[in-house]
Protein backbone atom coordinates (compact mmCIF):
# COMPACT_ATOMS: atom_id res chain seq x y z
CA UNK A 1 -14.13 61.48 -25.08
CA UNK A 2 -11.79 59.40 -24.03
CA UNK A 3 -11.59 55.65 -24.58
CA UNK A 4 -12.33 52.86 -21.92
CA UNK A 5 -9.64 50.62 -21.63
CA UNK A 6 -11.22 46.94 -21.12
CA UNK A 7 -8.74 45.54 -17.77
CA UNK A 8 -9.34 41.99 -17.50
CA UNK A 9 -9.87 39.96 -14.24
CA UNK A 10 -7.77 37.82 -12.84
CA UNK A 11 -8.24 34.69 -11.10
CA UNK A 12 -6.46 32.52 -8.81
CA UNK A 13 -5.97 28.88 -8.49
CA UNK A 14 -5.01 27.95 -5.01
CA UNK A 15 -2.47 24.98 -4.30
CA UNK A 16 -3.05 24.17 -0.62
CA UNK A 17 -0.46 21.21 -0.02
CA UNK A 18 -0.47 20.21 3.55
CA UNK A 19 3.11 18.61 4.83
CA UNK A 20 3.85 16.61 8.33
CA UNK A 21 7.33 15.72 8.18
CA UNK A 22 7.65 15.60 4.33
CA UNK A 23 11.51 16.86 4.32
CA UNK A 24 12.45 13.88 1.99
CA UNK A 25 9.69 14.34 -0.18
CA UNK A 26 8.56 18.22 -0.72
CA UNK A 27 11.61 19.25 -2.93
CA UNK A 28 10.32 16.80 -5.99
CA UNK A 29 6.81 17.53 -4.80
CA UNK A 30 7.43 21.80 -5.76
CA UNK A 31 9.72 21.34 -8.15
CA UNK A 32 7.21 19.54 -10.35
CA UNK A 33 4.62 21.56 -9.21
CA UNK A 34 6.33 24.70 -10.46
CA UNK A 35 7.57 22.82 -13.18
CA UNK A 36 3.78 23.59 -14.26
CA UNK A 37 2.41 24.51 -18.08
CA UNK A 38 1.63 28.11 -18.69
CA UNK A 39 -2.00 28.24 -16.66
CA UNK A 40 -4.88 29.60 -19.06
CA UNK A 41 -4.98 33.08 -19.83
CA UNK A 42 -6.25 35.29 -16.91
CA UNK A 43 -5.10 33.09 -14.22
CA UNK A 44 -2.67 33.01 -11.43
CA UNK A 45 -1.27 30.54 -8.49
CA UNK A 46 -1.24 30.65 -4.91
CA UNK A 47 0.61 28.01 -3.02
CA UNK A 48 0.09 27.45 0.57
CA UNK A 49 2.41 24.83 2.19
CA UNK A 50 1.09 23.65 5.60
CA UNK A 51 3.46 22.34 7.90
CA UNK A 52 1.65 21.10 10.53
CA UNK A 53 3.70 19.24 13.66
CA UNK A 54 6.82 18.59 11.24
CA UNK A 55 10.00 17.72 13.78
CA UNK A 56 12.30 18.03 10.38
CA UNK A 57 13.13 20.70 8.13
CA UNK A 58 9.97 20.50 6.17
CA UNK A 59 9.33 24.25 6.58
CA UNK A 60 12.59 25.09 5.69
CA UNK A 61 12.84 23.14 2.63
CA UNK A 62 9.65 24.64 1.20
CA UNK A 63 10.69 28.49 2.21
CA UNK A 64 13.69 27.39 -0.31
CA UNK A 65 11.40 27.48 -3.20
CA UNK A 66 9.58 30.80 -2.81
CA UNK A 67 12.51 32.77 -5.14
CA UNK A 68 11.88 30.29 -7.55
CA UNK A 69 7.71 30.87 -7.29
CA UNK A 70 8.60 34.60 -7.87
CA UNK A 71 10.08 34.31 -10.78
CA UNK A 72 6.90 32.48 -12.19
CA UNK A 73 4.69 35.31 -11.04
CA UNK A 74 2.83 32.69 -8.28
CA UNK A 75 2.23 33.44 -4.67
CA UNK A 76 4.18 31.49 -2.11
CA UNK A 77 3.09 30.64 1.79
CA UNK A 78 4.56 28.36 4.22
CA UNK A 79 2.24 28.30 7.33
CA UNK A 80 4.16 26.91 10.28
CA UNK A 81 1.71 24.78 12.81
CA UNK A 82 2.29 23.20 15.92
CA UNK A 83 -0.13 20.44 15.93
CA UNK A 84 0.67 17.24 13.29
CA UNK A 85 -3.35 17.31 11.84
CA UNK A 86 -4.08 16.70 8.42
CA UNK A 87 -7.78 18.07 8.73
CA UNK A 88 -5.96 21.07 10.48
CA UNK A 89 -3.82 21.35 7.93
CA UNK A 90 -6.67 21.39 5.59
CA UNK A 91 -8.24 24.15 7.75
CA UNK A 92 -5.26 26.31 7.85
CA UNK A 93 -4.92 26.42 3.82
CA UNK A 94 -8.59 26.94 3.27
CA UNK A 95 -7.93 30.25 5.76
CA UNK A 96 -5.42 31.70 3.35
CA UNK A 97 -6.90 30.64 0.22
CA UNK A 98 -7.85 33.03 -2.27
CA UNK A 99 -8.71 31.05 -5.21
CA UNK A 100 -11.61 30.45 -7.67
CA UNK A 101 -10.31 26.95 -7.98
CA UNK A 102 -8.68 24.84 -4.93
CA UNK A 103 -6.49 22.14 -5.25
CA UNK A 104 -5.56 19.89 -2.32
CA UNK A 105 -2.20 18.24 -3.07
CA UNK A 106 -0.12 15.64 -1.03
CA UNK A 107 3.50 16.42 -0.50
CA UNK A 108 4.95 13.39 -1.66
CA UNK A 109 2.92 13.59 -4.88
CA UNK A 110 4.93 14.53 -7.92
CA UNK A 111 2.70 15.91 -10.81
CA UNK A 112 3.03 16.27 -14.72
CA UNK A 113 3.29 19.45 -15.77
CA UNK A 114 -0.11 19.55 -17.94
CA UNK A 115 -2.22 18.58 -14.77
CA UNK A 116 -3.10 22.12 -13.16
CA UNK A 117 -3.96 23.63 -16.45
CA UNK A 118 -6.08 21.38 -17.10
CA UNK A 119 -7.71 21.15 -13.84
CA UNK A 120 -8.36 24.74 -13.76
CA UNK A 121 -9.90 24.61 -17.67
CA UNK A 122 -11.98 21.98 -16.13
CA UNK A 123 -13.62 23.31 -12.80
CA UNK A 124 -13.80 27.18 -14.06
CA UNK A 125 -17.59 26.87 -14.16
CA UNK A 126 -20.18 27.94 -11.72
CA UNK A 127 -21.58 24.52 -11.27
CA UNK A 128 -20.07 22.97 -8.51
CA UNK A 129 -17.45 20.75 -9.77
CA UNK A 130 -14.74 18.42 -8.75
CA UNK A 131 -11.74 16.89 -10.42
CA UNK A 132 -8.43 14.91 -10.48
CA UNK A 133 -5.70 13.10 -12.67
CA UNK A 134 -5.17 10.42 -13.93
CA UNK A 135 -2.69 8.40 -11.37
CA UNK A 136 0.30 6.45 -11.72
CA UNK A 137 2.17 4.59 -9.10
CA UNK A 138 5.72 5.66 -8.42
CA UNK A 139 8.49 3.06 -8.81
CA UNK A 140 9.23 0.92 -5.73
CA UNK A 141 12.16 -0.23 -3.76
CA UNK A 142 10.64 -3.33 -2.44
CA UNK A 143 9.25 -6.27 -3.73
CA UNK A 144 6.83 -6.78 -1.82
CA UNK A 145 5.17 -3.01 -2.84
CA UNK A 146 5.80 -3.33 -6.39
CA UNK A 147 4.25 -6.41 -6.49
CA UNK A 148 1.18 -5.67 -4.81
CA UNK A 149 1.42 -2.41 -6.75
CA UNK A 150 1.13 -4.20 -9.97
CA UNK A 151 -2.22 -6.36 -8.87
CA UNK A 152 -3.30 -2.88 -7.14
CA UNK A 153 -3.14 -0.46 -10.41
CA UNK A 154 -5.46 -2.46 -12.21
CA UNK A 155 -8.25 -2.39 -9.68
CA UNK A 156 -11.23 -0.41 -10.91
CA UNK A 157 -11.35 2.33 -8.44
CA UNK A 158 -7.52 2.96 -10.05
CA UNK A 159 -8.36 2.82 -13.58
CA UNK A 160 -11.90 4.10 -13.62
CA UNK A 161 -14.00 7.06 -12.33
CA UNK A 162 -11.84 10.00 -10.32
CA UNK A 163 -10.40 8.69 -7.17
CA UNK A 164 -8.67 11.46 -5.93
CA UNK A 165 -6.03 9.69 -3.86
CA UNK A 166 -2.69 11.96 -3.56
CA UNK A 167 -4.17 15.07 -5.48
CA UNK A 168 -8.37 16.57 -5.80
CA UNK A 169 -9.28 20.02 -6.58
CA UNK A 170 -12.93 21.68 -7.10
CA UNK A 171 -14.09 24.97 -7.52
CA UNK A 172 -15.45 27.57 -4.83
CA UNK A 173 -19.18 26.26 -5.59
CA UNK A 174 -17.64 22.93 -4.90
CA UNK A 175 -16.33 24.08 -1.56
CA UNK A 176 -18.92 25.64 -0.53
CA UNK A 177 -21.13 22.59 0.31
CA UNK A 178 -19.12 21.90 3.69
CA UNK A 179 -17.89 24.13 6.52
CA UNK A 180 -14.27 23.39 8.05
CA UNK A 181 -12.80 19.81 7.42
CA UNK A 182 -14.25 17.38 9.71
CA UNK A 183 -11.64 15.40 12.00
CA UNK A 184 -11.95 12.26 9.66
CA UNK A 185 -8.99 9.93 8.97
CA UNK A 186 -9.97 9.92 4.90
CA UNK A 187 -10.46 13.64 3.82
CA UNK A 188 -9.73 12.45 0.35
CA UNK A 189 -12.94 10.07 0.29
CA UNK A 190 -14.65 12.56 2.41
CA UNK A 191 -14.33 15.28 -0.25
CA UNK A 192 -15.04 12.99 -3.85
CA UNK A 193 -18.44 11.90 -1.88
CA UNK A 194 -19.61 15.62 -1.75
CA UNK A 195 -20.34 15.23 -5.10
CA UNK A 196 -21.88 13.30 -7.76
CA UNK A 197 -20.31 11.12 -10.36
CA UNK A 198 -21.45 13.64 -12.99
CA UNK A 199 -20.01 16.21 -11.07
CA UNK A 200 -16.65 14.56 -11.22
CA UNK A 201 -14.12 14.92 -14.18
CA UNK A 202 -10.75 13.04 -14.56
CA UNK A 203 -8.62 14.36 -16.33
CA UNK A 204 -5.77 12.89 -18.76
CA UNK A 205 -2.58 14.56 -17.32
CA UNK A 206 -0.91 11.88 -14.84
CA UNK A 207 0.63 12.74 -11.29
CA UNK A 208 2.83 10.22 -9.75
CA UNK A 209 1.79 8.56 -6.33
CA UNK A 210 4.02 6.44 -4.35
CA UNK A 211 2.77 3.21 -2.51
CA UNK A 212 3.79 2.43 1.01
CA UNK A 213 7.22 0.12 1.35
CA UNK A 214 7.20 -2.99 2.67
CA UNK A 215 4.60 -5.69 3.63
CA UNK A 216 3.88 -4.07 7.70
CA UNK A 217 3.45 -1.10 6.03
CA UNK A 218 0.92 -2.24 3.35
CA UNK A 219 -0.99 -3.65 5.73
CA UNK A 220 -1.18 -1.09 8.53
CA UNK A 221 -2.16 2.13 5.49
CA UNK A 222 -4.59 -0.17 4.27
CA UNK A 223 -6.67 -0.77 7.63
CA UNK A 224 -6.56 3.27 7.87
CA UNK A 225 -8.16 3.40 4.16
CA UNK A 226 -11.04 0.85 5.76
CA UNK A 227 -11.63 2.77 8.90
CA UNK A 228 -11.33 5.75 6.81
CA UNK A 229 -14.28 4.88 4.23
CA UNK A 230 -16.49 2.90 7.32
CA UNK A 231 -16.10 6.05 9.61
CA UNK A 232 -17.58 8.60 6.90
CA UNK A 233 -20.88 6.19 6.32
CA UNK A 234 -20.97 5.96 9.98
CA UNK A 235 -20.85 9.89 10.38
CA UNK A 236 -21.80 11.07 7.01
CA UNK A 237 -24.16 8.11 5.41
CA UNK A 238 -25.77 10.22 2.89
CA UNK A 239 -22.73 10.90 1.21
CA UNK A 240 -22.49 7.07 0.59
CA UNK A 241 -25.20 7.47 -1.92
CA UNK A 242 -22.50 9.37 -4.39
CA UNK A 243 -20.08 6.27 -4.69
CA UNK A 244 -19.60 4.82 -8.00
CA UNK A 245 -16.89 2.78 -7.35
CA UNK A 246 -17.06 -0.64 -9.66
CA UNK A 247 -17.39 -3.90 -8.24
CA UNK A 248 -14.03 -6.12 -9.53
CA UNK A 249 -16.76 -8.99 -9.99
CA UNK A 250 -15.59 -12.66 -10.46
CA UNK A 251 -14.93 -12.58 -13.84
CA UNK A 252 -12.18 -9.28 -13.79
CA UNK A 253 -11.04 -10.87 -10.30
CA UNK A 254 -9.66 -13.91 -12.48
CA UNK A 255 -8.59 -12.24 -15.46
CA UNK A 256 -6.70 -10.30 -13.55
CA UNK A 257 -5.22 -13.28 -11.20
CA UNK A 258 -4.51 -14.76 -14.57
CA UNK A 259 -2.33 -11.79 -15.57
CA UNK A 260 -0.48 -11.33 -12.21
CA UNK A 261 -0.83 -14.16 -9.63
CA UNK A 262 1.86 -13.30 -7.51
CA UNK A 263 0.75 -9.79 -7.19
CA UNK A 264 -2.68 -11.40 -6.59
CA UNK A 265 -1.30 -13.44 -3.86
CA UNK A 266 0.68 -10.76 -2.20
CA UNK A 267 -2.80 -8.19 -2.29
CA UNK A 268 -4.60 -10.72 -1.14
CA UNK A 269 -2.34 -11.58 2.32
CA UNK A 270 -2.08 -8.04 2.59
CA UNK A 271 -6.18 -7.66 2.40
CA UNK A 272 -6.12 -10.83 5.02
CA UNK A 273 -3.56 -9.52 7.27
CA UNK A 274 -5.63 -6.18 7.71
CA UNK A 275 -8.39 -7.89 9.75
CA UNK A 276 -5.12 -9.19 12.31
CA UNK A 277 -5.23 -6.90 15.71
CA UNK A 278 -1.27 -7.18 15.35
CA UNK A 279 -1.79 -4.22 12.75
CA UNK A 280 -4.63 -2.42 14.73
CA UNK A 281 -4.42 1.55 13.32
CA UNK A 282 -5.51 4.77 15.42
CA UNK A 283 -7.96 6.86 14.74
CA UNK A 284 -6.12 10.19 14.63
CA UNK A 285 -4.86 11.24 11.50
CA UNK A 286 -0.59 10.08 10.94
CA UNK A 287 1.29 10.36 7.63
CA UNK A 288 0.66 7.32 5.53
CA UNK A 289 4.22 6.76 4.13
């Protein structure tokens, strides 16, 4: 009789990296990306780049890396949309992906090569599960954004818990628990609130995040975060109920004033300046940067 030959299965971890006019960012983004540790045994990667409403090269650029996704053995997309919309985009990569495990990248995130391996030993269960990395800000050119930067990093919903800002993944299970992407200016908050604090792991490998240049600039992404987070309690209040996010308190507010009061000063003008109609943000989604 002859012997059954045990073939095992393979699954797929889907990279879904939506892209609106990301020309000058989505080389370093792939490159990293595919700069990636061997992924645990039995698994494979699908990336799906989304570029929705791009008036650059965008599409092109990312077509330029498919050879170089070959030779790893991982799938490589480009979907080519009309319409800038980030929940659009989010649609779009969800209708092509294949994968046990989903992650949602930005295209002007760089990350470290240990991240997706460790994401996908991470969210591999059943259980519906949600993760991230550990973030780190990328250099910047102005004063004014490194300086705020420095105040920013050390803010609790930076250092603690699993924000999710620039890069979140989660497994099918995960997924699962919502339909298509709302049209919500914060997809990034919507998603961490669909699950619980014990459902969310961060892990150690970093990914690099860049902050928004200049002081206009500050101000206006940081209204969009506010109306972001206010319009999901407004449409999706029980979700509300899954934020852990630490209060600074009085105490950590002066030891960290202590450490950088200029950066203090500068985050605080730019936290002022927000409630100004001068910097008055839309409600449709726009790239941040």
């Amino acid at each position: 009789m002859a012997s059954r030959v045990s073939v095992p299965m393979i699954k797929t971890v889907s990279i879904i990296l939506p892209a609106h006019n990301e020309a000058d960012y989505i080389d370093a983004c792939a490159r990293a990306l595919l700069n990636s540790d061997a992924l645990p045994e039995g698994w494979q990667a699908q990336v799906i780049v989304v570029a929705n409403g791009c008036t650059d090269n965008t599409a092109d650029r990312a077509i330029s890396h498919a050879t170089a996704a070959e030779a790893r053995g991982w799938g490589w997309q480009v979907v080519d949309l009309d319409q800038g919309s980030k929940p659009g985009a989010l649609n779009a990569g969800d209708a092509a992906a294949t994968g046990q495990v989903l992650v949602y990248l930005d295209a002007d995130v760089t990350v470290s090569s240990a991240l997706l391996p460790q994401l996908i030993e991470q969210l591999s269960g059943d259980d519906a599960a949600y993760g991230s990395g550990s973030p780190h800000v990328s250099p910047a050119q102005s004063w004014i954004t490194r300086t705020y930067g420095r105040f920013w990093v050390t803010l609790p919903f930076v250092t603690d818990g699993c924000p999710g800002f620039g890069i979140f993944a989660m497994n099918r299970a995960g997924r699962d628990r919502w339909g298509d992407w709302p049209q919500i200016i914060s997809d990034d908050t919507f998603a961490r609130l669909n699950f619980t604090s014990a459902e969310r792991v961060r892990v150690t490998a970093e990914y690099h995040w860049p902050l928004v240049e200049g002081f206009r600039s500050l101000v206006r992404v940081r209204r969009r975060q506010n109306d972001g987070v206010a319009q999901i309690a407004e449409l999706f209040p029980a979700l509300t109920t899954n934020d852990d996010k630490a209060e600074i308190g009085l105490s950590g507010l002066i030891r960290r004033t202590l450490r950088h009061p200029i950066g203090f000063l500068v985050y605080a003008t730019v936290a002022s300046a927000v409630k100004s109609p001068l910097y008055k943000s839309t409600s449709d989604w726009a790239r941040g940067r």
